[in-house]
Protein backbone atom coordinates (compact mmCIF):
# COMPACT_ATOMS: atom_id res chain seq x y z
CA UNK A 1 -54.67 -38.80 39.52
CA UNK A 2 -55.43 -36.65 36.97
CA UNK A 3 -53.51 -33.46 38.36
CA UNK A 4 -50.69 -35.41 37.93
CA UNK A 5 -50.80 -35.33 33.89
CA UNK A 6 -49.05 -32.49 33.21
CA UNK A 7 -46.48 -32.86 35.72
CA UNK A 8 -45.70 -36.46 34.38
CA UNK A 9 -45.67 -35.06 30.79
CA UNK A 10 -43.07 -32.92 31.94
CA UNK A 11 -40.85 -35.05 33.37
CA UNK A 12 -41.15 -36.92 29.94
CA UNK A 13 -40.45 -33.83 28.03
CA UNK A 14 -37.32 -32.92 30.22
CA UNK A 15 -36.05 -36.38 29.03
CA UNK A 16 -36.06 -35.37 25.02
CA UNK A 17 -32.63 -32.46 26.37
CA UNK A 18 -29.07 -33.48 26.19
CA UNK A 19 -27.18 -32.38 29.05
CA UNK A 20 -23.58 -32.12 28.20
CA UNK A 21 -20.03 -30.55 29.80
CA UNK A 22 -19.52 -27.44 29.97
CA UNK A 23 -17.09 -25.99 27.63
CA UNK A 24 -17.09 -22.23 27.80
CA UNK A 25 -16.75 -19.19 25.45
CA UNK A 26 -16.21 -20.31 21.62
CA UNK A 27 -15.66 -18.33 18.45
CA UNK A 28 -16.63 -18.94 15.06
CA UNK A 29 -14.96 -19.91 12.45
CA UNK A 30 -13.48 -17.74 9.66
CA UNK A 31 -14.56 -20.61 6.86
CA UNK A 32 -16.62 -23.24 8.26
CA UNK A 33 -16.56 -26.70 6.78
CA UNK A 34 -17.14 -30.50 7.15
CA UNK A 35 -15.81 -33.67 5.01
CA UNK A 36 -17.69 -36.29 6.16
CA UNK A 37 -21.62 -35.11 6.07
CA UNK A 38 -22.35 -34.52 9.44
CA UNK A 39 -21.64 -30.93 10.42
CA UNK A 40 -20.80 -31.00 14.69
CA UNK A 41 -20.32 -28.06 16.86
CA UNK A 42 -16.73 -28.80 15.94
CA UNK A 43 -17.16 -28.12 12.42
CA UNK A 44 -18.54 -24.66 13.61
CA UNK A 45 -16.48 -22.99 16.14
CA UNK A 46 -13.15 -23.02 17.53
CA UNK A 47 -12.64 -23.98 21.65
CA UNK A 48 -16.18 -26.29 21.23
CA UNK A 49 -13.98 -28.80 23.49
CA UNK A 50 -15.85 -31.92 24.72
CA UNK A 51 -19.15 -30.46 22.80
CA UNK A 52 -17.20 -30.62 19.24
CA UNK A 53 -18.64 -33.94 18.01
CA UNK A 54 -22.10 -32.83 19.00
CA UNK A 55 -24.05 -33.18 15.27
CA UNK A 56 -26.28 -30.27 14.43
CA UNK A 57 -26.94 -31.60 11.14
CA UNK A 58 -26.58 -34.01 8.07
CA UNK A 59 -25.26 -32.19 4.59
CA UNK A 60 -27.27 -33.59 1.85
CA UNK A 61 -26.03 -31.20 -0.69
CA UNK A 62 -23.20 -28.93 -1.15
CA UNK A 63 -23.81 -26.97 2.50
CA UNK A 64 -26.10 -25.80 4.86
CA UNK A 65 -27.48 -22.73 6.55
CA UNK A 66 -28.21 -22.08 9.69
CA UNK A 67 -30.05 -19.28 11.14
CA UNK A 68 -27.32 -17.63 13.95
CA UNK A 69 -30.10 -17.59 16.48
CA UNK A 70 -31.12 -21.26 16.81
CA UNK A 71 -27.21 -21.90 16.70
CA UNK A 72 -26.39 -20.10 19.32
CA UNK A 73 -29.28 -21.89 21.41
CA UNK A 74 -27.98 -25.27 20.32
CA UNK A 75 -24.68 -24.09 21.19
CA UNK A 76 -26.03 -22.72 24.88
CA UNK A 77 -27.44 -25.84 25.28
CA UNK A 78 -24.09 -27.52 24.99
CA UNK A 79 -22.60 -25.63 27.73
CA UNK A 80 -20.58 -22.99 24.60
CA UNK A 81 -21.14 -19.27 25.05
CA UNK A 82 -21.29 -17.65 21.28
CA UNK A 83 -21.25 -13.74 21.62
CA UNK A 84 -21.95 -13.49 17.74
CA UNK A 85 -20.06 -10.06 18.21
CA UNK A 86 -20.81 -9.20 14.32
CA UNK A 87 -24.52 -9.66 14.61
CA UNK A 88 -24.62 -11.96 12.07
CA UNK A 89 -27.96 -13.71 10.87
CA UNK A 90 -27.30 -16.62 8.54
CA UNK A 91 -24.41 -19.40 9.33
CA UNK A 92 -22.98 -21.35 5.69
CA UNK A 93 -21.34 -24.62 6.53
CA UNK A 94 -19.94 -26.16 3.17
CA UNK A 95 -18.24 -28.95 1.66
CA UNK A 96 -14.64 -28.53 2.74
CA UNK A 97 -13.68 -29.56 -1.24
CA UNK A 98 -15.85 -26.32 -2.01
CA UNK A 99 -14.51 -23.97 0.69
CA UNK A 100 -12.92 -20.92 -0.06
CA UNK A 101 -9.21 -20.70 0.84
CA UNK A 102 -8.41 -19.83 4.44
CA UNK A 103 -8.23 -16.33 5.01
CA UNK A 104 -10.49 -15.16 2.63
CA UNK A 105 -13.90 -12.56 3.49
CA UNK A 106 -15.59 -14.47 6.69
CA UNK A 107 -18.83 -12.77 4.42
CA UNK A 108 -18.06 -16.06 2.44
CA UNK A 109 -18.75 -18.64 4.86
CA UNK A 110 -20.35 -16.65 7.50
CA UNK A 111 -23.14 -14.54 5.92
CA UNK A 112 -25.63 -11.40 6.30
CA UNK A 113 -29.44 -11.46 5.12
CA UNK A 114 -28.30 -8.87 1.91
CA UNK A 115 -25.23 -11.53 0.88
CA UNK A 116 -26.68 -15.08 0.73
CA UNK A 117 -30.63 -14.96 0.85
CA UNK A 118 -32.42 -17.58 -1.18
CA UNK A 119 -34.01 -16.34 -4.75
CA UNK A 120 -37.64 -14.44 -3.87
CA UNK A 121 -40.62 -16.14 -3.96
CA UNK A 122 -42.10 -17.60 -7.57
CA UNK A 123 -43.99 -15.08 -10.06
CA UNK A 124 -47.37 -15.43 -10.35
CA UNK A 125 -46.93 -17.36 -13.59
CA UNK A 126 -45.44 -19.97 -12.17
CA UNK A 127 -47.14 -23.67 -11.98
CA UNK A 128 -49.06 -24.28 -8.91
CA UNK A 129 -46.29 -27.31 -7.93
CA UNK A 130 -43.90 -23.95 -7.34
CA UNK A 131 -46.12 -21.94 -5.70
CA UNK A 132 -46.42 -25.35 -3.58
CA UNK A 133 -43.53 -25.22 -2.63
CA UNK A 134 -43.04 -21.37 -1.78
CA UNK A 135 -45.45 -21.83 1.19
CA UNK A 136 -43.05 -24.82 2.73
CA UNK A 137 -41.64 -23.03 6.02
CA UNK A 138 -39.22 -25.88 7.02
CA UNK A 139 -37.44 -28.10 4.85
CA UNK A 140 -35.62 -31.79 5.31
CA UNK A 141 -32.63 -32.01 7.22
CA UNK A 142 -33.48 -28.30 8.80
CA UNK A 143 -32.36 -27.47 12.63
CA UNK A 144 -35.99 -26.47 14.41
CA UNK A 145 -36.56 -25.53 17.62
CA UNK A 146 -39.52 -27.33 19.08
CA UNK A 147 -42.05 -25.58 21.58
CA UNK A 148 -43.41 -27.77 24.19
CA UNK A 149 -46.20 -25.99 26.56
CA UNK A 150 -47.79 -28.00 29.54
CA UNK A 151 -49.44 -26.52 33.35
CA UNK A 152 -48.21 -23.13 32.53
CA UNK A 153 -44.90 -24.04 31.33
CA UNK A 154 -42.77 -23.72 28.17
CA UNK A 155 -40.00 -26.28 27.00
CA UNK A 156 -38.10 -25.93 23.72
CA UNK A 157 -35.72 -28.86 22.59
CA UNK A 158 -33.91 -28.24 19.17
CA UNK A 159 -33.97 -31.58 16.46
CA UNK A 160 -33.29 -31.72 13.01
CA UNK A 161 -36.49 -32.23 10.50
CA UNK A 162 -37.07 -35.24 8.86
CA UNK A 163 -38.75 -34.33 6.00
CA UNK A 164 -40.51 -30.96 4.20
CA UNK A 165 -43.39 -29.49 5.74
CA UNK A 166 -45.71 -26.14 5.69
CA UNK A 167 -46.73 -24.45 8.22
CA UNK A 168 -49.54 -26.64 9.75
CA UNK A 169 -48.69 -29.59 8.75
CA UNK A 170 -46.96 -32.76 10.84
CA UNK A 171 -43.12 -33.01 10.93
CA UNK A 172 -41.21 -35.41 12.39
CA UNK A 173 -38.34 -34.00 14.40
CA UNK A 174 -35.36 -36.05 15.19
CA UNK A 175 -33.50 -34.98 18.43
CA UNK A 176 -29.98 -35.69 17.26
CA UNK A 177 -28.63 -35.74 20.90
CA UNK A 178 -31.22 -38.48 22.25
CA UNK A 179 -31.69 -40.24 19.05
CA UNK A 180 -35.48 -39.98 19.48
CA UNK A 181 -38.30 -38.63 17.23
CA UNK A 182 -40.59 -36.01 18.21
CA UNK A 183 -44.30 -35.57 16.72
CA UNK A 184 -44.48 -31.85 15.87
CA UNK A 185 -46.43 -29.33 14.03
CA UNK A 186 -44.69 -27.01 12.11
CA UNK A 187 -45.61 -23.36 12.43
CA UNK A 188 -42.92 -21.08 10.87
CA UNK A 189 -39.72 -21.07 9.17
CA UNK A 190 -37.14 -23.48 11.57
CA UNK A 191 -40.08 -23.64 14.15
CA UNK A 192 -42.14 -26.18 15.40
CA UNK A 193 -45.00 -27.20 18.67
CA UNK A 194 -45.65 -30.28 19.93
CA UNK A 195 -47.89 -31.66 22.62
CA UNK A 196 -51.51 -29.98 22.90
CA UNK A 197 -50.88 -27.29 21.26
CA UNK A 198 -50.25 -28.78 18.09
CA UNK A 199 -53.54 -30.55 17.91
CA UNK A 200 -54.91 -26.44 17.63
CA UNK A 201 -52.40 -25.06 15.59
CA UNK A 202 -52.74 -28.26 13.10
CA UNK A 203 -56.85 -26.99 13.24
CA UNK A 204 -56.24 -23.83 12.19
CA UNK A 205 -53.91 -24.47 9.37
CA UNK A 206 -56.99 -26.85 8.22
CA UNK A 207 -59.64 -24.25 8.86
CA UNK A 208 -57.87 -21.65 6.92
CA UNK A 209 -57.29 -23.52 3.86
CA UNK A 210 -60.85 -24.30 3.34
């Protein structure tokens, strides 16, 4: 019966992915916005069909960024094919009361590493609560894609995070299709592992501290 284990575990990790319609190619849009909070595939890109109200993620403040990489995958995994012809690395979803007008530079809403990167890491001066916080590698309400690794094979399911965590240390991640929680170990900026391997990588962040 044992042999069985990781086959079973898969079959439970399989259940944690959404799988909706199909909906085809999509483009972005030139200002993307929401007005109610909860920023959806709709809110993102134009032709998102039946995959519009899918929620990537709840606005807490004025907007939020997503890295054009994990929102492609999210959008793949909703059956929408996103090119990202311009190569673009960072995705700005804001307030639609703070939007720029339509038609303005896409730079504004849709943005490159040189035009919208967070302020640099504290000086050396500053109190050890900032330098705290530089080392946090995901923060609340982020989109992370979770690694799940079992007989030889690799899963990934993407979730929102439910709180701030460094790299090591336990973060719940929500699955906003399934409404279910996963038990994860954070180990880089929008990344996660869970199962097994998590145990190890949650023993080296504790060994390395010391």
């Amino acid at each position: 019966m044992r042999t069985l284990t990781p086959t079973l575990t898969l079959i439970a990790a399989l259940a944690l992915l959404a799988a909706p319609a199909l909906a085809g190619p999509v483009t972005l849009k030139v200002n993307p916005v929401d007005d109610d909070g909860r920023v959806t595939l709709g809110d993102v890109f134009d032709g998102a069909g039946p995959a519009a109200n899918f929620v990537l993620a709840s606005r807490a403040g004025p907007s939020v960024v997503f890295e054009a990489a994990q929102l492609q995958a999210i959008a793949s995994r909703n059956g929408l094919q996103w090119a990202n012809p311009n190569g673009l690395r960072r995705v700005v979803v804001r307030e639609a009361s703070l939007a720029p007008a339509t038609g303005g530079n896409t730079a504004v809403a849709v943005t490159t590493p040189t035009t919208t990167l967070p302020p640099s890491a504290p000086t050396v001066s500053a109190p050890p609560q900032r330098q705290a916080r530089a080392a946090r590698v995901i923060a609340r309400n982020d989109m992370v894609e979770v690694a799940y690794a079992v007989g030889g094979v690799m899963l990934t399911v993407t979730g929102r995070a439910t709180r701030d965590a460094a790299a090591g240390e336990s973060v719940p991640i929500l699955n906003v299709a399934s409404g279910r929680t996963i038990d994860a170990v954070a180990t880089g900026p929008g990344r996660a592992i869970t199962g097994p391997e998590a145990q190890a990588a949650r023993a080296r962040s504790q060994f390395a501290s010391r």
